[in-house]
C-alpha atoms as a PDB file:
ATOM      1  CA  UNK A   1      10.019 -25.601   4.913  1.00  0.00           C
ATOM      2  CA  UNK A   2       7.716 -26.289   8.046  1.00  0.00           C
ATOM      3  CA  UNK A   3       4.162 -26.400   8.217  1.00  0.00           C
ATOM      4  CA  UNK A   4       2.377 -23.601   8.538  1.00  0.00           C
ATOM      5  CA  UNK A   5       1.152 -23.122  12.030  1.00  0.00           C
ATOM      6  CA  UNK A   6      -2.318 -23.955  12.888  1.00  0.00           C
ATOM      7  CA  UNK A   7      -4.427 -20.733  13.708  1.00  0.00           C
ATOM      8  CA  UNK A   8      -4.536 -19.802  17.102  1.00  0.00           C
ATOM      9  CA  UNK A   9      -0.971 -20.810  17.947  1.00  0.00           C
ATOM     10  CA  UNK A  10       2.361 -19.158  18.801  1.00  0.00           C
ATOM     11  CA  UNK A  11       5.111 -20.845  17.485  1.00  0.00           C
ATOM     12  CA  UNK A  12       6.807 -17.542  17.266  1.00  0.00           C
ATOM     13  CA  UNK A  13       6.600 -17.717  21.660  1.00  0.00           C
ATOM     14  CA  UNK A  14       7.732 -21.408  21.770  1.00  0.00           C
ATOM     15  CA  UNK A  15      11.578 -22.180  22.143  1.00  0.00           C
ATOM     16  CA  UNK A  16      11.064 -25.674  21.248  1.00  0.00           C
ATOM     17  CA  UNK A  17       9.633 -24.059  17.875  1.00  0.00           C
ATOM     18  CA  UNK A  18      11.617 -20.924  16.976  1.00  0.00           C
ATOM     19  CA  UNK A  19      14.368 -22.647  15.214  1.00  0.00           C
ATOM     20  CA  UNK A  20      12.037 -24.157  12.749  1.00  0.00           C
ATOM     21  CA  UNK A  21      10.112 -21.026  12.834  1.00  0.00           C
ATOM     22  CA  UNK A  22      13.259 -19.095  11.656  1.00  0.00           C
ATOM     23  CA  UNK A  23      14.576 -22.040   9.342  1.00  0.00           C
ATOM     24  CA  UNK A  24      11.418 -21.664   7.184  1.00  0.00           C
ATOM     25  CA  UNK A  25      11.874 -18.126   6.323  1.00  0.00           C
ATOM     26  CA  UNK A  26      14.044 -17.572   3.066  1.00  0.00           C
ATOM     27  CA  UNK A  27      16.869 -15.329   5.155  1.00  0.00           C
ATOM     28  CA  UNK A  28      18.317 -14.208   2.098  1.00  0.00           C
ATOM     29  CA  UNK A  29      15.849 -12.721   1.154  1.00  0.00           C
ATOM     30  CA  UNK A  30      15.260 -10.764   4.167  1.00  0.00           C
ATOM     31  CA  UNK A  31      19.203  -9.704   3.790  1.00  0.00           C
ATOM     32  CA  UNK A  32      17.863  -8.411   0.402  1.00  0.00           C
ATOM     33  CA  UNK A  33      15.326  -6.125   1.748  1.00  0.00           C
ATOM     34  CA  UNK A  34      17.747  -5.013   5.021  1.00  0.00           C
ATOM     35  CA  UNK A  35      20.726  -4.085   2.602  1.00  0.00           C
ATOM     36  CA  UNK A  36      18.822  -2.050   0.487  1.00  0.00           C
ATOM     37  CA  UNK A  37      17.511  -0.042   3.252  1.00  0.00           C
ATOM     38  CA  UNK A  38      21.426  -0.042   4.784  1.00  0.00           C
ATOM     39  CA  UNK A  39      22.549   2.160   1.532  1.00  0.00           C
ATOM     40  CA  UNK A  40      25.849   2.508   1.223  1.00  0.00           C
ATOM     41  CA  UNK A  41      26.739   4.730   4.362  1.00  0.00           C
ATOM     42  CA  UNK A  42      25.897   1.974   6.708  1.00  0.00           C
ATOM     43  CA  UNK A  43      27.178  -0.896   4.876  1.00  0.00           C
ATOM     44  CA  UNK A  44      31.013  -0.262   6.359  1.00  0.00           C
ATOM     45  CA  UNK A  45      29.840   0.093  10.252  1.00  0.00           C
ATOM     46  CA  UNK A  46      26.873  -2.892   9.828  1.00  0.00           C
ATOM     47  CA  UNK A  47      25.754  -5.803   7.540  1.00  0.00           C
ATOM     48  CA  UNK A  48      22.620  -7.341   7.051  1.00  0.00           C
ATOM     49  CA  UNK A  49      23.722 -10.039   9.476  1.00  0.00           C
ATOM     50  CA  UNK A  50      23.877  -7.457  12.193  1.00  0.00           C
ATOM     51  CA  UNK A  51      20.721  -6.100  11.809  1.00  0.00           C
ATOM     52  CA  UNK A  52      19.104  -9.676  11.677  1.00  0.00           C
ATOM     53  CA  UNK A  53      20.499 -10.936  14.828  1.00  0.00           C
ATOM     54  CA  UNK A  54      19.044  -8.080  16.848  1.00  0.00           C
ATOM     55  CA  UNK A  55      16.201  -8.557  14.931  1.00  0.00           C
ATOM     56  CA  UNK A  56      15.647 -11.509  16.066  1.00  0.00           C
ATOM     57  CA  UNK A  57      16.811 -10.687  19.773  1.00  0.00           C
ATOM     58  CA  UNK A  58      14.058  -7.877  19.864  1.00  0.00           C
ATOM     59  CA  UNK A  59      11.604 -10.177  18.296  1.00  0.00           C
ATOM     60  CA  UNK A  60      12.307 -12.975  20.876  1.00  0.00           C
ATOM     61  CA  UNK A  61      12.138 -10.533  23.701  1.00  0.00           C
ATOM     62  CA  UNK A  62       8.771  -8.604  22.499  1.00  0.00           C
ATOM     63  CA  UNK A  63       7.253 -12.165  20.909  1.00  0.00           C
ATOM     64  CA  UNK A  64       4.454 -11.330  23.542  1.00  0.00           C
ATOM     65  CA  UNK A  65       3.236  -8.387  21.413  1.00  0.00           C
ATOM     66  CA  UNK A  66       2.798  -9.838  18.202  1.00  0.00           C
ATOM     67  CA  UNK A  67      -0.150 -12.037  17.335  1.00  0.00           C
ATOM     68  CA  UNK A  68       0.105 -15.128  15.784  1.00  0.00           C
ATOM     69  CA  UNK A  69      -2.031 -14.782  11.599  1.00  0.00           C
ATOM     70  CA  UNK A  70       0.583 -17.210   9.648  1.00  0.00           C
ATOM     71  CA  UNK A  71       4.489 -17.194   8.646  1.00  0.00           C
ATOM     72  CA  UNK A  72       3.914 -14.159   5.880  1.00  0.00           C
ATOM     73  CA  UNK A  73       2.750 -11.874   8.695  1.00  0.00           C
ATOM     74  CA  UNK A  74       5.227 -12.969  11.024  1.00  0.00           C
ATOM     75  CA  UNK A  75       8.353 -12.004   8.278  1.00  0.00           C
ATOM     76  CA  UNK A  76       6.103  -8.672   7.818  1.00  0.00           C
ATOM     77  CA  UNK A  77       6.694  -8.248  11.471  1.00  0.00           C
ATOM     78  CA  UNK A  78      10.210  -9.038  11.767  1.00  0.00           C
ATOM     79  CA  UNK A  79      11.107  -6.702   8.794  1.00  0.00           C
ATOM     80  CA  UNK A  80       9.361  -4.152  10.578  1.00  0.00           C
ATOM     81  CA  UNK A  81      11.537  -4.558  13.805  1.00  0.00           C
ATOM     82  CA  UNK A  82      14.187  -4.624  11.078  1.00  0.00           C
ATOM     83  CA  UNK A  83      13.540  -1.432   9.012  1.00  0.00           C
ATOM     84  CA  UNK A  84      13.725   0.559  12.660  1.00  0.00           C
ATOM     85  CA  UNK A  85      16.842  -0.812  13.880  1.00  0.00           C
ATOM     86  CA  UNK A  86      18.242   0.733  10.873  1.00  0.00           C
ATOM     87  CA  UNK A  87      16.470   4.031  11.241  1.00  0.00           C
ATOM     88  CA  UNK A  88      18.137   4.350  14.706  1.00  0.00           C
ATOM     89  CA  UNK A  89      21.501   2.944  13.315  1.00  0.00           C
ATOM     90  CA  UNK A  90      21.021   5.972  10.933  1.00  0.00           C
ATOM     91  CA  UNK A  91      20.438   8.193  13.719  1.00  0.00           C
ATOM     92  CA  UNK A  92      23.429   7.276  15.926  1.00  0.00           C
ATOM     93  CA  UNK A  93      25.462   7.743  12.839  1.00  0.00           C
ATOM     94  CA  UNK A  94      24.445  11.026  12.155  1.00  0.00           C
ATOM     95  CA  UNK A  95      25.279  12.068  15.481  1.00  0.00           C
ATOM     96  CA  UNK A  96      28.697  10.744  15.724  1.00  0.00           C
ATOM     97  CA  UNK A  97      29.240  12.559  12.453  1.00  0.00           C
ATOM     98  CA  UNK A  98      28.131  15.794  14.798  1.00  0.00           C
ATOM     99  CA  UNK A  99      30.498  15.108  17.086  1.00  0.00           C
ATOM    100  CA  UNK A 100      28.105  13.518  19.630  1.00  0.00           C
ATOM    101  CA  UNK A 101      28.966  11.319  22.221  1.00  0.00           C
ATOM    102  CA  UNK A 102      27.462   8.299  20.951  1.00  0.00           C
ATOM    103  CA  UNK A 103      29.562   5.252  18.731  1.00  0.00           C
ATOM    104  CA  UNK A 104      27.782   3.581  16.254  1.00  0.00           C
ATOM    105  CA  UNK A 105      29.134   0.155  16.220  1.00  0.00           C
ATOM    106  CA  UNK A 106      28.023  -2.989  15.040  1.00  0.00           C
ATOM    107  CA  UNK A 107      25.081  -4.530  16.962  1.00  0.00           C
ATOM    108  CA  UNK A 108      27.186  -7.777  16.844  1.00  0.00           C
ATOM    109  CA  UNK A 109      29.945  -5.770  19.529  1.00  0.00           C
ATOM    110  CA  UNK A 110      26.963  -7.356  22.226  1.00  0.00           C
ATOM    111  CA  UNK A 111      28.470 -10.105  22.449  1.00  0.00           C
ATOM    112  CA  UNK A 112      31.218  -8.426  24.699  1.00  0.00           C
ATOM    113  CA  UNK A 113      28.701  -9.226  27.066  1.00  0.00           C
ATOM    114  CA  UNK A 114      27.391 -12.132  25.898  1.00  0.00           C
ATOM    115  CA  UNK A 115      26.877 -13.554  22.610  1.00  0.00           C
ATOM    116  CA  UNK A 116      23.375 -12.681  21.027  1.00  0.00           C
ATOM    117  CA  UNK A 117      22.891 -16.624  20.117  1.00  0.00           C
ATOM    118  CA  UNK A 118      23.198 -16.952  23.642  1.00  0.00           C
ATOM    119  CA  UNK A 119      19.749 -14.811  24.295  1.00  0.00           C
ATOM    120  CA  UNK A 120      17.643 -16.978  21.778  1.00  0.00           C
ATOM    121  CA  UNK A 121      16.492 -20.198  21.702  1.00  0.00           C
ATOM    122  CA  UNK A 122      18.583 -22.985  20.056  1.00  0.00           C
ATOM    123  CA  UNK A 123      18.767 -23.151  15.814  1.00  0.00           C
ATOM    124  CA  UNK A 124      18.060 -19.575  15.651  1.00  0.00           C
ATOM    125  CA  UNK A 125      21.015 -19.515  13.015  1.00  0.00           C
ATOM    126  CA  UNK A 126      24.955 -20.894  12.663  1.00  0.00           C
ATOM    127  CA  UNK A 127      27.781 -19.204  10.856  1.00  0.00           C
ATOM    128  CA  UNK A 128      27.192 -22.232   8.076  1.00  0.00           C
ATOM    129  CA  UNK A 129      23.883 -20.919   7.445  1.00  0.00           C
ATOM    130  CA  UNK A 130      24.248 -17.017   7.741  1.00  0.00           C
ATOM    131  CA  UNK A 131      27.578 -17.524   5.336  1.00  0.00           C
ATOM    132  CA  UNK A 132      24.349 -19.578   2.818  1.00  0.00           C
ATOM    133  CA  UNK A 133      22.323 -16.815   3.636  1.00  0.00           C
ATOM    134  CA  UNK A 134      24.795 -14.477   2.381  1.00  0.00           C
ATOM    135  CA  UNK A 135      25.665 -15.674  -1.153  1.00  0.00           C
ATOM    136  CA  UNK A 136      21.672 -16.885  -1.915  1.00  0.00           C
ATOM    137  CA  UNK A 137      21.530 -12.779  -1.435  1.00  0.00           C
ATOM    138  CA  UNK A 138      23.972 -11.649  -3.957  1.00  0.00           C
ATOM    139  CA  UNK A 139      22.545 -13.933  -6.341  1.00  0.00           C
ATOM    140  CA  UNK A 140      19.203 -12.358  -5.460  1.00  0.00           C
ATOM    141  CA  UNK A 141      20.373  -8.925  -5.658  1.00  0.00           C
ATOM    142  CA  UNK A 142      22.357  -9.673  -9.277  1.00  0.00           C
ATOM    143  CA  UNK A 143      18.908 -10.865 -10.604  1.00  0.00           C
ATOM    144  CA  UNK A 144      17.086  -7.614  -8.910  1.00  0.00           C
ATOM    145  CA  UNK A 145      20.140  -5.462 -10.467  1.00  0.00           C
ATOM    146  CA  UNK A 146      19.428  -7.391 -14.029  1.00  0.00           C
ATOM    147  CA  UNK A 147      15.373  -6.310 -13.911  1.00  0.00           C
ATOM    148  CA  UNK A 148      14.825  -3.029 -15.652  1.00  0.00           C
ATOM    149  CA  UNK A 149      14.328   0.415 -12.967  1.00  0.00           C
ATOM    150  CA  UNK A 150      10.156   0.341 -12.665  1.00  0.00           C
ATOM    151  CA  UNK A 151      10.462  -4.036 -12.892  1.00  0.00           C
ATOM    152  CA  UNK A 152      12.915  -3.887 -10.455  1.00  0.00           C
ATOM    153  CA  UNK A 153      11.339  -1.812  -7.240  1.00  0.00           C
ATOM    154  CA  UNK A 154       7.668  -3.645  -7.794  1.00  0.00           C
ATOM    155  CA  UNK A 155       9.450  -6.939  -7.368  1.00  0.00           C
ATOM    156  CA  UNK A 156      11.443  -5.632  -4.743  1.00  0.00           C
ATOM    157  CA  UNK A 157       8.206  -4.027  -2.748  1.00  0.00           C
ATOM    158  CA  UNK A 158       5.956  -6.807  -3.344  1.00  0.00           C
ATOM    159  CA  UNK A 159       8.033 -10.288  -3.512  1.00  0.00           C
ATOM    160  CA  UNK A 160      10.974  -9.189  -1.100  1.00  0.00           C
ATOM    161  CA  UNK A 161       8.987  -6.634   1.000  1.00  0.00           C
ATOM    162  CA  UNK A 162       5.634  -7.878   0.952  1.00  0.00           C
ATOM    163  CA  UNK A 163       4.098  -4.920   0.337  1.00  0.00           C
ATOM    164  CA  UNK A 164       0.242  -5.417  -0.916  1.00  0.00           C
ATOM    165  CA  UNK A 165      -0.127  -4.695  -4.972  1.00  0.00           C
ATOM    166  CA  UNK A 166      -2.390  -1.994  -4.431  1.00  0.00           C
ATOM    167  CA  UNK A 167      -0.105  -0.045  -1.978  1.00  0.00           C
ATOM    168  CA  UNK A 168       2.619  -0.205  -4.582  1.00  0.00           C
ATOM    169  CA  UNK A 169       0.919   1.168  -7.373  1.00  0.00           C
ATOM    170  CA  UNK A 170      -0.197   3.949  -4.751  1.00  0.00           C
ATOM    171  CA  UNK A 171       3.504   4.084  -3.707  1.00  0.00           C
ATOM    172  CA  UNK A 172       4.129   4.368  -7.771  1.00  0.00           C
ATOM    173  CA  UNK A 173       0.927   6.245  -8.714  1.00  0.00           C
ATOM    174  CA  UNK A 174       0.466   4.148 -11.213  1.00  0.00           C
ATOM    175  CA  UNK A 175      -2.876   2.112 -11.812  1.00  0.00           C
ATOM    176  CA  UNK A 176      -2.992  -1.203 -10.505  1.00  0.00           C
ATOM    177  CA  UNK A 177      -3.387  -3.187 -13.771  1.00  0.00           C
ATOM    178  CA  UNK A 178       0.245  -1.803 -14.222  1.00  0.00           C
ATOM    179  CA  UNK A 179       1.613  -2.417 -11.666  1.00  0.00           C
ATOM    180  CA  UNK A 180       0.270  -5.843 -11.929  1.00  0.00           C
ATOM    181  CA  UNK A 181       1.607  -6.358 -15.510  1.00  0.00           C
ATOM    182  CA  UNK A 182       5.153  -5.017 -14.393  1.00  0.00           C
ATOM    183  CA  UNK A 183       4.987  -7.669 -11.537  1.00  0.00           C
ATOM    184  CA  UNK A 184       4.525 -10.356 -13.761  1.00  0.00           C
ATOM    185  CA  UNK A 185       7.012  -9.584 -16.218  1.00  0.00           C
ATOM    186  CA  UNK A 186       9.825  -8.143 -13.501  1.00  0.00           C
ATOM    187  CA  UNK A 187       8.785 -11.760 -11.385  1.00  0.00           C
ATOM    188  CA  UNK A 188       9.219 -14.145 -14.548  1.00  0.00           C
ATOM    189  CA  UNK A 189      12.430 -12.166 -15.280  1.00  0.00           C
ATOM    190  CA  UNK A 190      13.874 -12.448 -12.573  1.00  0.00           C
ATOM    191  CA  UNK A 191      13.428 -15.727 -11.286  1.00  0.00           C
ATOM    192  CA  UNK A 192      14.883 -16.841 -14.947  1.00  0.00           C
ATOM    193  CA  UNK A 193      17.971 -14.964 -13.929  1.00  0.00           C
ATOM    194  CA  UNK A 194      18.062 -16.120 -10.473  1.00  0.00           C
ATOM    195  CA  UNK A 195      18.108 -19.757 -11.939  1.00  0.00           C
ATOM    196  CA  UNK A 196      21.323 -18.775 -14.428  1.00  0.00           C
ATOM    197  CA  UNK A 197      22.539 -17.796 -11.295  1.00  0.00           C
ATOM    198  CA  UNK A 198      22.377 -20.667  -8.818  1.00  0.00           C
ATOM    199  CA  UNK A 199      22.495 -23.543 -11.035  1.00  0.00           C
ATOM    200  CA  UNK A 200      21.180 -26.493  -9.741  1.00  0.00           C
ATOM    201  CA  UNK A 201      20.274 -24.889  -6.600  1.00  0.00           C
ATOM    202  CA  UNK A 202      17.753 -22.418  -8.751  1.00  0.00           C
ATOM    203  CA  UNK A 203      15.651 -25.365 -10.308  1.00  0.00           C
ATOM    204  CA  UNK A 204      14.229 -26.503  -7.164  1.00  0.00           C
ATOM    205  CA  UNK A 205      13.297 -22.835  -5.759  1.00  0.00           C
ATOM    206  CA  UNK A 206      14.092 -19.785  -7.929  1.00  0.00           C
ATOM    207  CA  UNK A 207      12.225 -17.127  -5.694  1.00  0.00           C
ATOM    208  CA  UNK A 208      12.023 -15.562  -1.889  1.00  0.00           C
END
């Protein structure tokens, strides 16, 4: 994990930083949070993986529009860009099923032109690390699976998603010292189940 960024900075701007940037964000969780919005339609024509790399290709290309305030809003940003390239992988979907002219296709198929890795600065990610990525997630989403129902999306919205506690008890209509109880329980729960899960690997860091 890198330092956090002094104030003021943009690491996020700086090829010389973005690797690290990137490195210090738990990806697997992020796969988390872009699988469940996939749902199962979109899980044969994408994967997480293809919604991350042109994440991070529109986040490198608009990096002048965000603001630098710290890693946490940064990953709030990025699952934002996120969130609406699956909305308009939704879209293009429903038209082909219309009969439209469009193909939904992977957003990987760029590299027929030329490989997304190519547009970002160096260390963005490697095939070792997405395929790390990618089983650090299903243990994640076994230990989500394992919460009960109203644990399970309060851990999800506020330790995966980042959502702020009192937005999901609004989201829940449910008062705030409940949603706050069901957040500690779901969180202690879970991160006991995501350490059955990895092993070793879970006793150093049990939690996005």
């Amino acid at each position: 994990m890198m330092d956090e960024p002094k104030a003021g900075s943009a690491p996020h701007r700086d090829p010389t930083e973005w690797g690290r940037l990137v490195e210090s964000l738990d990806v697997a969780s992020v796969f988390v949070v872009i699988n469940s919005w996939l749902g199962p339609k979109l899980r044969g024509p994408l994967s997480a993986e293809d919604i991350w790399q042109d994440t991070l290709w529109c986040s490198w290309r608009d990096r002048e529009q965000h603001e630098w305030r710290g890693l946490s809003a940064w990953r709030v940003w990025l699952l934002s860009i996120a969130q609406n390239r699956v909305r308009d992988a939704g879209r293009l979907l429903g038209r082909t099923k219309r009969g439209g002219a469009h193909h939904t296709a992977p957003f990987s198929t760029l590299a027929e032109r030329e490989s997304v890795s190519q547009m970002l600065p160096p260390g963005s990610t490697t095939p070792s690390r997405v395929a790390g990525f990618r089983e650090r997630a299903r243990a994640m989403e076994a230990a989500l699976e394992s919460l009960d129902p109203d644990l399970r999306v309060v851990v999800q919205m506020r330790l995966f998603e980042e959502v702020p506690i009192r937005e999901v008890a609004a989201h829940l209509k449910v008062p705030l010292s409940t949603a706050k109880d069901r957040l500690l329980r779901g969180v202690t729960s879970y991160r006991h189940r995501l350490r059955q899960l990895l092993g070793d690997e879970g006793r150093e860091e049990a939690a996005p």
